[in-house]
N, C-alpha and C. Protein backbone atom coordinates (compact mmCIF):
# COMPACT_ATOMS: atom_id res chain seq x y z
N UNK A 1 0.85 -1.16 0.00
CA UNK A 1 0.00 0.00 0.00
C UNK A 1 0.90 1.23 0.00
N UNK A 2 0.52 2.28 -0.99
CA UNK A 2 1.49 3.20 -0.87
C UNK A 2 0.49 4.84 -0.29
N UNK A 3 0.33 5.42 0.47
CA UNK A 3 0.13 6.09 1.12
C UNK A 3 0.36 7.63 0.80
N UNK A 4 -0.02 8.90 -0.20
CA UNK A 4 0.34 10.13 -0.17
C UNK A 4 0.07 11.16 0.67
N UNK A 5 0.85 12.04 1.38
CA UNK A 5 0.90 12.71 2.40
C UNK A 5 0.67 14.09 1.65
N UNK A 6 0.11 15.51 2.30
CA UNK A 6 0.58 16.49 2.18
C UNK A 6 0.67 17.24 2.87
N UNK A 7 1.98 17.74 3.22
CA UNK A 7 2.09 18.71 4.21
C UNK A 7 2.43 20.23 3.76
N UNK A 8 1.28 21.24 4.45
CA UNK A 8 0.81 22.43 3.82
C UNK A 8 1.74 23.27 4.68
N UNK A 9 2.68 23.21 5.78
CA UNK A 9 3.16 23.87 6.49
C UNK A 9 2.13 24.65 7.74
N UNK A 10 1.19 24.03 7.74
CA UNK A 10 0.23 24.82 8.99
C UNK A 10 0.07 23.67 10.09
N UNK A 11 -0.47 23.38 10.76
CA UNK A 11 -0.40 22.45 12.18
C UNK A 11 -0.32 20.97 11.73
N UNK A 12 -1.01 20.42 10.67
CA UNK A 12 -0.85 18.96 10.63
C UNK A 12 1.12 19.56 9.76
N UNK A 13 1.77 18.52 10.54
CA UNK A 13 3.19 18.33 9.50
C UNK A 13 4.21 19.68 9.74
N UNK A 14 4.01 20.48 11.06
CA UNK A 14 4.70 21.38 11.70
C UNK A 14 5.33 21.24 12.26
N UNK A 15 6.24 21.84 13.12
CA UNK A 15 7.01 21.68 13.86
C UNK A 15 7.81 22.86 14.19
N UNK A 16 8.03 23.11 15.82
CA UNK A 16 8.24 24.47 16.45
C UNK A 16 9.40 24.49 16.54
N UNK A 17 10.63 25.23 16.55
CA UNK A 17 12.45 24.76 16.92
C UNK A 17 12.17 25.59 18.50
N UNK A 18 13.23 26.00 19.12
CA UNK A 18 14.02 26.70 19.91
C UNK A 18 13.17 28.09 19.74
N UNK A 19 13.18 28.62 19.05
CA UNK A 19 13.26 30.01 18.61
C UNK A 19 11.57 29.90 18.07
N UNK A 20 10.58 29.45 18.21
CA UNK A 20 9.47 29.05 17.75
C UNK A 20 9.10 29.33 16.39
N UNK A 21 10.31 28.88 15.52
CA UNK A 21 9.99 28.72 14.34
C UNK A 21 9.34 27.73 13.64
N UNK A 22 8.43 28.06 12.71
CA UNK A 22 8.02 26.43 12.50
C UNK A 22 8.46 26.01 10.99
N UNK A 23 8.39 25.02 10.61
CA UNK A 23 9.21 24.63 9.30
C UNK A 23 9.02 22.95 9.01
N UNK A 24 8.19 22.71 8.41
CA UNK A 24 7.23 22.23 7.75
C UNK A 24 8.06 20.81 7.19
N UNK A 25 9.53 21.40 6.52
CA UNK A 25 10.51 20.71 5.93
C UNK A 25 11.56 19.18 7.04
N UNK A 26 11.84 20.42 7.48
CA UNK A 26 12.86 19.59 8.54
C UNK A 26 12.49 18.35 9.62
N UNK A 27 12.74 17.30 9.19
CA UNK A 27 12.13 16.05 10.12
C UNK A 27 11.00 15.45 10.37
N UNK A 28 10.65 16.62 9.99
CA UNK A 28 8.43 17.30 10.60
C UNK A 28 8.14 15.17 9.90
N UNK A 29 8.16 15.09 8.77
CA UNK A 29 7.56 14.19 8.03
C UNK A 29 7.92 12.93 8.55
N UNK A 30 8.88 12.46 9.00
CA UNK A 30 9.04 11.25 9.66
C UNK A 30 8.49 11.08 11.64
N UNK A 31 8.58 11.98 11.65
CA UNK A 31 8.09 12.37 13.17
C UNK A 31 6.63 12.22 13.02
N UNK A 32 6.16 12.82 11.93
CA UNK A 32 4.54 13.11 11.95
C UNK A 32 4.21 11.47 11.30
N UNK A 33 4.60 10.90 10.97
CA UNK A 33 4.24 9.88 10.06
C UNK A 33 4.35 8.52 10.91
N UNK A 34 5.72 8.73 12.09
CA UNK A 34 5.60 7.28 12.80
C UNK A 34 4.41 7.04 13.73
N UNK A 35 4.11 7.82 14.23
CA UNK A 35 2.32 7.68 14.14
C UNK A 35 1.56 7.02 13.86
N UNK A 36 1.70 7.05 12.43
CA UNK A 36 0.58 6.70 11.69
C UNK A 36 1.35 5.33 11.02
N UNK A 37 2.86 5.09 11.17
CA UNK A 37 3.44 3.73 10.60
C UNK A 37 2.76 2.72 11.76
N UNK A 38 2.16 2.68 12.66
CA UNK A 38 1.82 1.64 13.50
C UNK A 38 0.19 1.19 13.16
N UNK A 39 -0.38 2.12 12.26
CA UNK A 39 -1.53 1.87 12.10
C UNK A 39 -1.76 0.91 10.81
N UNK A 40 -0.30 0.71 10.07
CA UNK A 40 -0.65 0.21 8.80
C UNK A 40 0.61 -0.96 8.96
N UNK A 41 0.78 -1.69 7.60
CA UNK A 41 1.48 -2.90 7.61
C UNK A 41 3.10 -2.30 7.61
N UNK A 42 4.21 -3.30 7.95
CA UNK A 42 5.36 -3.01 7.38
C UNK A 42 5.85 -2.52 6.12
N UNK A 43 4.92 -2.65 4.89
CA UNK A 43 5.46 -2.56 3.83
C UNK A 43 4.38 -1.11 3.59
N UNK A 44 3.55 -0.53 4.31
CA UNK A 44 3.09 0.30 3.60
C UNK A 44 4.21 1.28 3.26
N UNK A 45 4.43 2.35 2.16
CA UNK A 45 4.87 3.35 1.82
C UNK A 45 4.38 4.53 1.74
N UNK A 46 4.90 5.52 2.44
CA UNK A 46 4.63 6.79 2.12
C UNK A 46 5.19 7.70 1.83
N UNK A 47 5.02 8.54 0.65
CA UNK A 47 5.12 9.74 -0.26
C UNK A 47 4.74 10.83 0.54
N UNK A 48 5.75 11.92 0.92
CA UNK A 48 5.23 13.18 0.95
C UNK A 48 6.11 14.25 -0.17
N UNK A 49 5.08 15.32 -0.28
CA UNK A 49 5.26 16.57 -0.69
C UNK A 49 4.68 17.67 0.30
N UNK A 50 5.55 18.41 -0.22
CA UNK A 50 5.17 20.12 0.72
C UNK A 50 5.04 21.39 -0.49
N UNK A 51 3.74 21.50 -0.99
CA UNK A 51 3.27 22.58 -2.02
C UNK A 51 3.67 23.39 -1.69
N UNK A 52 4.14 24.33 -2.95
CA UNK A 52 4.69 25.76 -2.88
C UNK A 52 3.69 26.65 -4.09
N UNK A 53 2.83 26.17 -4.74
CA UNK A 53 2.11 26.72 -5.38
C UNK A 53 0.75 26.18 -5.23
N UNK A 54 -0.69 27.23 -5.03
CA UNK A 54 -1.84 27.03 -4.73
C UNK A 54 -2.52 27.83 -5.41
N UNK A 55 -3.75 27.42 -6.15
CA UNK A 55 -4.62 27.75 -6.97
C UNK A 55 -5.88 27.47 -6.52
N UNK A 56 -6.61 28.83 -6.31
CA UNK A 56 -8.05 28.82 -6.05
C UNK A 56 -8.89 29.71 -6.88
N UNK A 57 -9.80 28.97 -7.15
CA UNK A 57 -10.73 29.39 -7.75
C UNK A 57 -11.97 29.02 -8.36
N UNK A 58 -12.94 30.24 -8.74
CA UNK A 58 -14.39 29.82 -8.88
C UNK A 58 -14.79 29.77 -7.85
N UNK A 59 -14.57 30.55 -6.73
CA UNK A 59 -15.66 30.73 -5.56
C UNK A 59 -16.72 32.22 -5.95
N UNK A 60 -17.43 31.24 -5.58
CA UNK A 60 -19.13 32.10 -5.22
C UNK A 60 -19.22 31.83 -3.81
N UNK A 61 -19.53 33.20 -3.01
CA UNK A 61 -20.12 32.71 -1.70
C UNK A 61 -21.27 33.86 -1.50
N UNK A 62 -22.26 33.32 -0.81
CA UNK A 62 -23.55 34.55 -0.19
C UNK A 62 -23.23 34.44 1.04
N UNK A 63 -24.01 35.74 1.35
CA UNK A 63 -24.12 36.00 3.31
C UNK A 63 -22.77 35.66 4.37
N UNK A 64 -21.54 36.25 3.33
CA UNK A 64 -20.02 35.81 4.17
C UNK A 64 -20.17 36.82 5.48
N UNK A 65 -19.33 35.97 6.32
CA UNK A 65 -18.99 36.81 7.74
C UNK A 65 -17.78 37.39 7.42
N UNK A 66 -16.94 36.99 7.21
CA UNK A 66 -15.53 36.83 7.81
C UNK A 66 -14.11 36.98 6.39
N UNK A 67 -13.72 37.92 6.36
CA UNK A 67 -12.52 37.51 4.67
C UNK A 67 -11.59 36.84 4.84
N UNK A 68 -11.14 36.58 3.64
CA UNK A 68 -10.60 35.40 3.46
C UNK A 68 -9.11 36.14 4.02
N UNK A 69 -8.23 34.97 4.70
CA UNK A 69 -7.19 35.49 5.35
C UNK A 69 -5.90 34.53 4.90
N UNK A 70 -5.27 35.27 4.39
CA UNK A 70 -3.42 34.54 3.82
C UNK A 70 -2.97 35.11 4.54
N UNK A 71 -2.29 34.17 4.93
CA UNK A 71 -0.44 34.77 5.95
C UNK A 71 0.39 33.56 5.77
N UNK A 72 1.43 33.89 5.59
CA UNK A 72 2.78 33.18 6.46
C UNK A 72 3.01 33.88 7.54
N UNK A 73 4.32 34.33 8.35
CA UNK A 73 4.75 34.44 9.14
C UNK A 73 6.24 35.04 8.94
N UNK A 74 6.21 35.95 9.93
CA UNK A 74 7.75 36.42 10.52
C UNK A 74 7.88 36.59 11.55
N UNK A 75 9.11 36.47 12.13
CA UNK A 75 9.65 36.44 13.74
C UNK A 75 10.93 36.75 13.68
N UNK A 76 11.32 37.17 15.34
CA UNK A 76 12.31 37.52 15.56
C UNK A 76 13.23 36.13 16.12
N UNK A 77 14.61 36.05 16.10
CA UNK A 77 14.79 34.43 16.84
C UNK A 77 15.65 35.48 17.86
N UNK A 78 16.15 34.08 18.84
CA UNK A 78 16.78 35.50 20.34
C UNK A 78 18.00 36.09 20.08
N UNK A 79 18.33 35.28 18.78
CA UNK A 79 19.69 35.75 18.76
C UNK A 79 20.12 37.05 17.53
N UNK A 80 18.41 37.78 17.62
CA UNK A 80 17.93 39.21 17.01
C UNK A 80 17.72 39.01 15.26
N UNK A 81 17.76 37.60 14.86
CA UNK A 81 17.47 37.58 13.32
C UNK A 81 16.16 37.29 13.22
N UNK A 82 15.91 37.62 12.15
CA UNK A 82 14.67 37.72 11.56
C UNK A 82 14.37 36.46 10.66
N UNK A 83 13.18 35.81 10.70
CA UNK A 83 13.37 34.77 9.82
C UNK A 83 11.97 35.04 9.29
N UNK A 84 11.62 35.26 7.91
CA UNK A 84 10.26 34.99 7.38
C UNK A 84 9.98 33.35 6.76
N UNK A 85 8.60 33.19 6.74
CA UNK A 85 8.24 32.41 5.91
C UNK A 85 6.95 32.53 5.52
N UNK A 86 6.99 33.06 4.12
CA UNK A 86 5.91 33.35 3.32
C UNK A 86 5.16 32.37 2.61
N UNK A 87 4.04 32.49 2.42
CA UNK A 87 3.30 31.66 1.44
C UNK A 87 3.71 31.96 0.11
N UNK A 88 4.00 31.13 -0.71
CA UNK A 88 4.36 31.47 -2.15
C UNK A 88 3.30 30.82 -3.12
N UNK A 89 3.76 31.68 -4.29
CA UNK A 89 3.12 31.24 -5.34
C UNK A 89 1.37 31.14 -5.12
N UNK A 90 0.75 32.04 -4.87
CA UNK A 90 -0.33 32.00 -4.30
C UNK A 90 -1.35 32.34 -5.96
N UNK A 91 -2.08 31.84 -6.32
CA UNK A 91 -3.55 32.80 -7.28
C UNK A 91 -4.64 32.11 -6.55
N UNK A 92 -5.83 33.63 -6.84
CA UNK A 92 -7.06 33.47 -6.17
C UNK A 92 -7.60 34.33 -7.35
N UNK A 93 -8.22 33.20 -8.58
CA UNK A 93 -9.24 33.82 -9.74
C UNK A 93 -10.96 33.26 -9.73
N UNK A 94 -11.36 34.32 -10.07
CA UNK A 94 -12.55 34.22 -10.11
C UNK A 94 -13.27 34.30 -8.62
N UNK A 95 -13.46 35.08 -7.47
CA UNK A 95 -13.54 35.38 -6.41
C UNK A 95 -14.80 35.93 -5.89
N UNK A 96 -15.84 35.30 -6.03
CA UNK A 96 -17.35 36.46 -6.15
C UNK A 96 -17.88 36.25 -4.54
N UNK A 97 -17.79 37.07 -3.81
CA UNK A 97 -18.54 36.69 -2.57
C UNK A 97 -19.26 37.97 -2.16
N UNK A 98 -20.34 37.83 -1.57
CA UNK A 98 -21.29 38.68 -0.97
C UNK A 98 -21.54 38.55 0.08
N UNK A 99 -21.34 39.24 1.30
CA UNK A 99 -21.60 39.74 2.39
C UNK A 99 -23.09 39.85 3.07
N UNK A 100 -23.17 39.24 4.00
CA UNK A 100 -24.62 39.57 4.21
C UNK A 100 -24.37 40.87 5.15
N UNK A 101 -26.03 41.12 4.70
CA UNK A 101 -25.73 42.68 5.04
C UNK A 101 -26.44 42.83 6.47
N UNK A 102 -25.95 42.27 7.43
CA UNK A 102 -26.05 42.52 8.92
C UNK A 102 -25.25 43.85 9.53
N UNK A 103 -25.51 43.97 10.69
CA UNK A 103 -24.45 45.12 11.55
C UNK A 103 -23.45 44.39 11.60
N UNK A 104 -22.52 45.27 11.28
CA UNK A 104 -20.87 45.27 11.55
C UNK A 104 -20.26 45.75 12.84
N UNK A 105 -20.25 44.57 13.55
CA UNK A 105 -19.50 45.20 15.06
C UNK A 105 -17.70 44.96 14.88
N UNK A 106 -16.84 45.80 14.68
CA UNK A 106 -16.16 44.87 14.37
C UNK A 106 -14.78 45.84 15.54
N UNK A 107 -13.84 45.10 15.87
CA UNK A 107 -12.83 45.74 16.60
C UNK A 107 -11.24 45.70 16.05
N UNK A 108 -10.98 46.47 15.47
CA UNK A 108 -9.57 46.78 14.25
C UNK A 108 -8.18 47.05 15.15
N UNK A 109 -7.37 46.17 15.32
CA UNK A 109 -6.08 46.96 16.49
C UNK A 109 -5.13 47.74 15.49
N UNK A 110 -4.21 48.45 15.92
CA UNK A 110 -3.97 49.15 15.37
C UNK A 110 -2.52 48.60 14.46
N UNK A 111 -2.06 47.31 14.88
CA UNK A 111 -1.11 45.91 14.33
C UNK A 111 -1.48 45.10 14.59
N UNK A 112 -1.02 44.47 13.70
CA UNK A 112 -1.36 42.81 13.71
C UNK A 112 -0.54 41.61 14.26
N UNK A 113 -0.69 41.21 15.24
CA UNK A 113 0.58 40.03 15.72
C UNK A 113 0.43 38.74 14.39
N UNK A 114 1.60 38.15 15.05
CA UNK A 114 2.55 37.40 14.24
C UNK A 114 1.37 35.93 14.68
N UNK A 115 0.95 35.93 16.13
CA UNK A 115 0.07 34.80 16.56
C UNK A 115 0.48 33.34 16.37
N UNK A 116 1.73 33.02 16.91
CA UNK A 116 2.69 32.27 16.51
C UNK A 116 2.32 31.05 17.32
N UNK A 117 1.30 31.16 18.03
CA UNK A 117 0.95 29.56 18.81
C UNK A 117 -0.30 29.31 18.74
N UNK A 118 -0.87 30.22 17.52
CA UNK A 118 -2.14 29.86 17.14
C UNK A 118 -1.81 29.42 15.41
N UNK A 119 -1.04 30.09 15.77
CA UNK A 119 -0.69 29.67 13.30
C UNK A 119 -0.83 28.47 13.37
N UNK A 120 -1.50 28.00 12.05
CA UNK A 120 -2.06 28.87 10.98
C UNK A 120 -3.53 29.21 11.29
N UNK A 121 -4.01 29.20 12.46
CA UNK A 121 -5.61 29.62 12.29
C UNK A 121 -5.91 31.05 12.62
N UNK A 122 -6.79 31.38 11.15
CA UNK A 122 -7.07 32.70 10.70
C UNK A 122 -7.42 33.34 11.84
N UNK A 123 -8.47 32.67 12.70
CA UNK A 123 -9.10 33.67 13.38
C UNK A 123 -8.56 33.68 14.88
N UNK A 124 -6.89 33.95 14.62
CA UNK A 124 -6.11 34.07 15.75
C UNK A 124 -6.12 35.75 15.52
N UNK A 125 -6.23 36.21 14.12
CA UNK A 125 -5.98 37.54 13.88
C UNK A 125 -7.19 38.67 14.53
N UNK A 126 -8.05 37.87 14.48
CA UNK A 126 -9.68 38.28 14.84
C UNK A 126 -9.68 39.26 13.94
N UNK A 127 -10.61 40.60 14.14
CA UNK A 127 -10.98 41.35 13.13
C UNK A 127 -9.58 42.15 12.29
N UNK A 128 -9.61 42.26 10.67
CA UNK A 128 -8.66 43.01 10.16
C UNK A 128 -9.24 43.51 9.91
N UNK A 129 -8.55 44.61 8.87
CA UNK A 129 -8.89 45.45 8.30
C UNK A 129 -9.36 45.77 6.57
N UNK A 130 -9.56 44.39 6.34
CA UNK A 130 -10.22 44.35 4.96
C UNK A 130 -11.29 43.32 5.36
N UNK A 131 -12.63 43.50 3.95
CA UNK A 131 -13.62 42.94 4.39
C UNK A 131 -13.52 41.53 3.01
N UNK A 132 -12.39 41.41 2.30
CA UNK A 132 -12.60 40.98 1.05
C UNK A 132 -11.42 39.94 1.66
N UNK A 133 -10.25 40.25 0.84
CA UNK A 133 -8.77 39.76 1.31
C UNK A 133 -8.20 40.28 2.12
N UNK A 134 -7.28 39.62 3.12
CA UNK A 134 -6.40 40.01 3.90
C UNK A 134 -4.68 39.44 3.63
N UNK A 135 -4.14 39.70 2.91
CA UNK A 135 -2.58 39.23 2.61
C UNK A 135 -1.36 39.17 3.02
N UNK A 136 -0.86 38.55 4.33
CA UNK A 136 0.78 39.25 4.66
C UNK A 136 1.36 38.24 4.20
N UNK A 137 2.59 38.43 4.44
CA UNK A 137 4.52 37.21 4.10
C UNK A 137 4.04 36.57 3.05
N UNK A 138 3.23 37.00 2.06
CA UNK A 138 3.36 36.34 0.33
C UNK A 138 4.40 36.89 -0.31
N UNK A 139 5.03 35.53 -1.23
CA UNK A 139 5.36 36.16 -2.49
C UNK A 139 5.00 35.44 -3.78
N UNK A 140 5.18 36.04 -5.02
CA UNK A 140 4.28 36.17 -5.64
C UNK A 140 2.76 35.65 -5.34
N UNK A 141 1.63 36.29 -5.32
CA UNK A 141 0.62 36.47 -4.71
C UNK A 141 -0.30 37.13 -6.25
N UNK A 142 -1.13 36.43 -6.77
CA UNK A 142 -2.10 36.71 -8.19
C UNK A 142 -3.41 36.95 -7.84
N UNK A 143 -4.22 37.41 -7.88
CA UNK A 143 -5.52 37.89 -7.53
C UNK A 143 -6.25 38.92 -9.11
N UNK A 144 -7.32 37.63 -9.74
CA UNK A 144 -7.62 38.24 -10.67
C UNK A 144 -9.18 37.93 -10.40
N UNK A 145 -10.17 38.62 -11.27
CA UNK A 145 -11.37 38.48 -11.54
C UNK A 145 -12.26 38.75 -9.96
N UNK A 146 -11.48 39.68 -8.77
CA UNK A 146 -11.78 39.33 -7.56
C UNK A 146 -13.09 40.72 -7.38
N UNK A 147 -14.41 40.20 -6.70
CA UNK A 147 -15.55 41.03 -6.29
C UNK A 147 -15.90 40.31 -5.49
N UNK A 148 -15.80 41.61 -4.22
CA UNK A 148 -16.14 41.53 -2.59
C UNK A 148 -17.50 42.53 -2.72
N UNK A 149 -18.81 42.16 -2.25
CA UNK A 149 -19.35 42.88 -1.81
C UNK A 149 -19.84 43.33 -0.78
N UNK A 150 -19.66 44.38 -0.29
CA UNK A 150 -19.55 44.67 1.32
C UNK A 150 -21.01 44.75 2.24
N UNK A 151 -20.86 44.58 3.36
CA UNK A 151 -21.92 45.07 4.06
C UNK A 151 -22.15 46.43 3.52
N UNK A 152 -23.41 47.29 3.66
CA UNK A 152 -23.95 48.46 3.13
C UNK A 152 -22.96 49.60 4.48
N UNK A 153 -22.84 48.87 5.88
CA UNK A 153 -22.20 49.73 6.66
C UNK A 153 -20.64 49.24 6.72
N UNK A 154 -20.12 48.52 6.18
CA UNK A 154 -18.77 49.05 6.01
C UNK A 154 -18.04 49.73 6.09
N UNK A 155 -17.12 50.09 6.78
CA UNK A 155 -16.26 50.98 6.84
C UNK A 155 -14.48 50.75 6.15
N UNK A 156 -14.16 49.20 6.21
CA UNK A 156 -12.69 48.90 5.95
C UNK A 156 -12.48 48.67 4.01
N UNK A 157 -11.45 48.46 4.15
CA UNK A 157 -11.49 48.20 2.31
C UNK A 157 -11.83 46.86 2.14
N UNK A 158 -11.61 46.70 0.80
CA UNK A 158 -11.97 44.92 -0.02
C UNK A 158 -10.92 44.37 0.58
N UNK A 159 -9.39 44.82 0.09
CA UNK A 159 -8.00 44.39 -0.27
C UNK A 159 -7.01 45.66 0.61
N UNK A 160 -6.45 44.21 1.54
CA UNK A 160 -5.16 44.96 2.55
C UNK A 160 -4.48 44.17 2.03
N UNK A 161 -2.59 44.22 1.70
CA UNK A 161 -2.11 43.59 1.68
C UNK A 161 -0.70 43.83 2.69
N UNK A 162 0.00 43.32 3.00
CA UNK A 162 1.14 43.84 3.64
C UNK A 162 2.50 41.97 3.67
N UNK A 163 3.60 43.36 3.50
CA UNK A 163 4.97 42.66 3.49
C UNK A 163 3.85 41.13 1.86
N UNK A 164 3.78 41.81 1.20
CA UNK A 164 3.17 40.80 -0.64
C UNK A 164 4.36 41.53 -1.36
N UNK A 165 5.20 40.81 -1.84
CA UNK A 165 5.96 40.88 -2.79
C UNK A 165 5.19 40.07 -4.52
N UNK A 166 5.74 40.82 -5.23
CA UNK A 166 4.93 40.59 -6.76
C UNK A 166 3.47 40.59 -6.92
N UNK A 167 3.08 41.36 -6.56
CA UNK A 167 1.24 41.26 -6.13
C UNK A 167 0.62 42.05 -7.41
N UNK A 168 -0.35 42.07 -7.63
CA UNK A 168 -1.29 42.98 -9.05
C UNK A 168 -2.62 43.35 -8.73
């Protein structure tokens, strides 16, 4: 039996160092996998990959709460370097979502943490500041054919992006 894995770099197939970096690559896959070698025969095999390019599209959505949220991550390690890790190679075509048009209570800080023991879940960020996309630590990052329609009381934009390298 041969077995394909994928590890997306978010909590399944992670792994934290010293410096609470996480990195998806290093070891993560045999660690995460002996696990799961006890559940199957000696000879099963397993294949992993770790995607670096993601394609979405053809969403329609009605009555959305919440926008859609991309991040990777950056941090400081103690020994004062900086380490990013961005989502790459990102497109999001064809993007139609509509908002239901309820009250907007919403609470905007004035930065955004890094939320490094909640990554990857979006709604560690709680409210941003776009009602459409929200984008940080991408690079190249494609966004075509994209319509957000907002609550009628809206106040934030469609499209925030920050630290998006090659963006359109």
């Amino acid at each position: 039996m041969k077995i394909y894995v994928v590890f997306t770099g978010g909590t399944i197939g992670s792994k934290k160092d010293d410096n609470n970096i996480i990195n998806a690559k290093e070891e993560v896959s045999d660690t995460f996998l002996a696990e799961y070698r006890n559940r199957y025969s000696d000879n099963t095999e397993f294949a992993v990959s770790f995607p670096y390019m993601i394609l979405s599209e053809n969403i329609n959505a009605d009555n959305a709460e919440v926008p859609a949220i991309l991040t990777g991550y950056e941090t400081t390690k103690k020994d004062g370097s900086v380490v990013r890790r961005p989502l790459e190679n990102i497109t999001v075509n064809s993007y139609h979502v509509t908002y239901r048009d309820n009250k907007e209570i919403i609470e905007i800080p004035e930065t955004f943490d890094e939320f490094l023991e909640d990554y990857p879940e979006s709604n560690a960020h709680g409210d941003v500041d776009a009602y459409g996309i929200w984008a940080r630590h991408i690079d190249n990052l494609v966004l075509e054919d994209i319509n957000v329609v907002p609550r009628s009381c809206n106040t934030r934009k469609a499209i925030c992006l920050y630290d998006v390298n090659n963006k359109n």
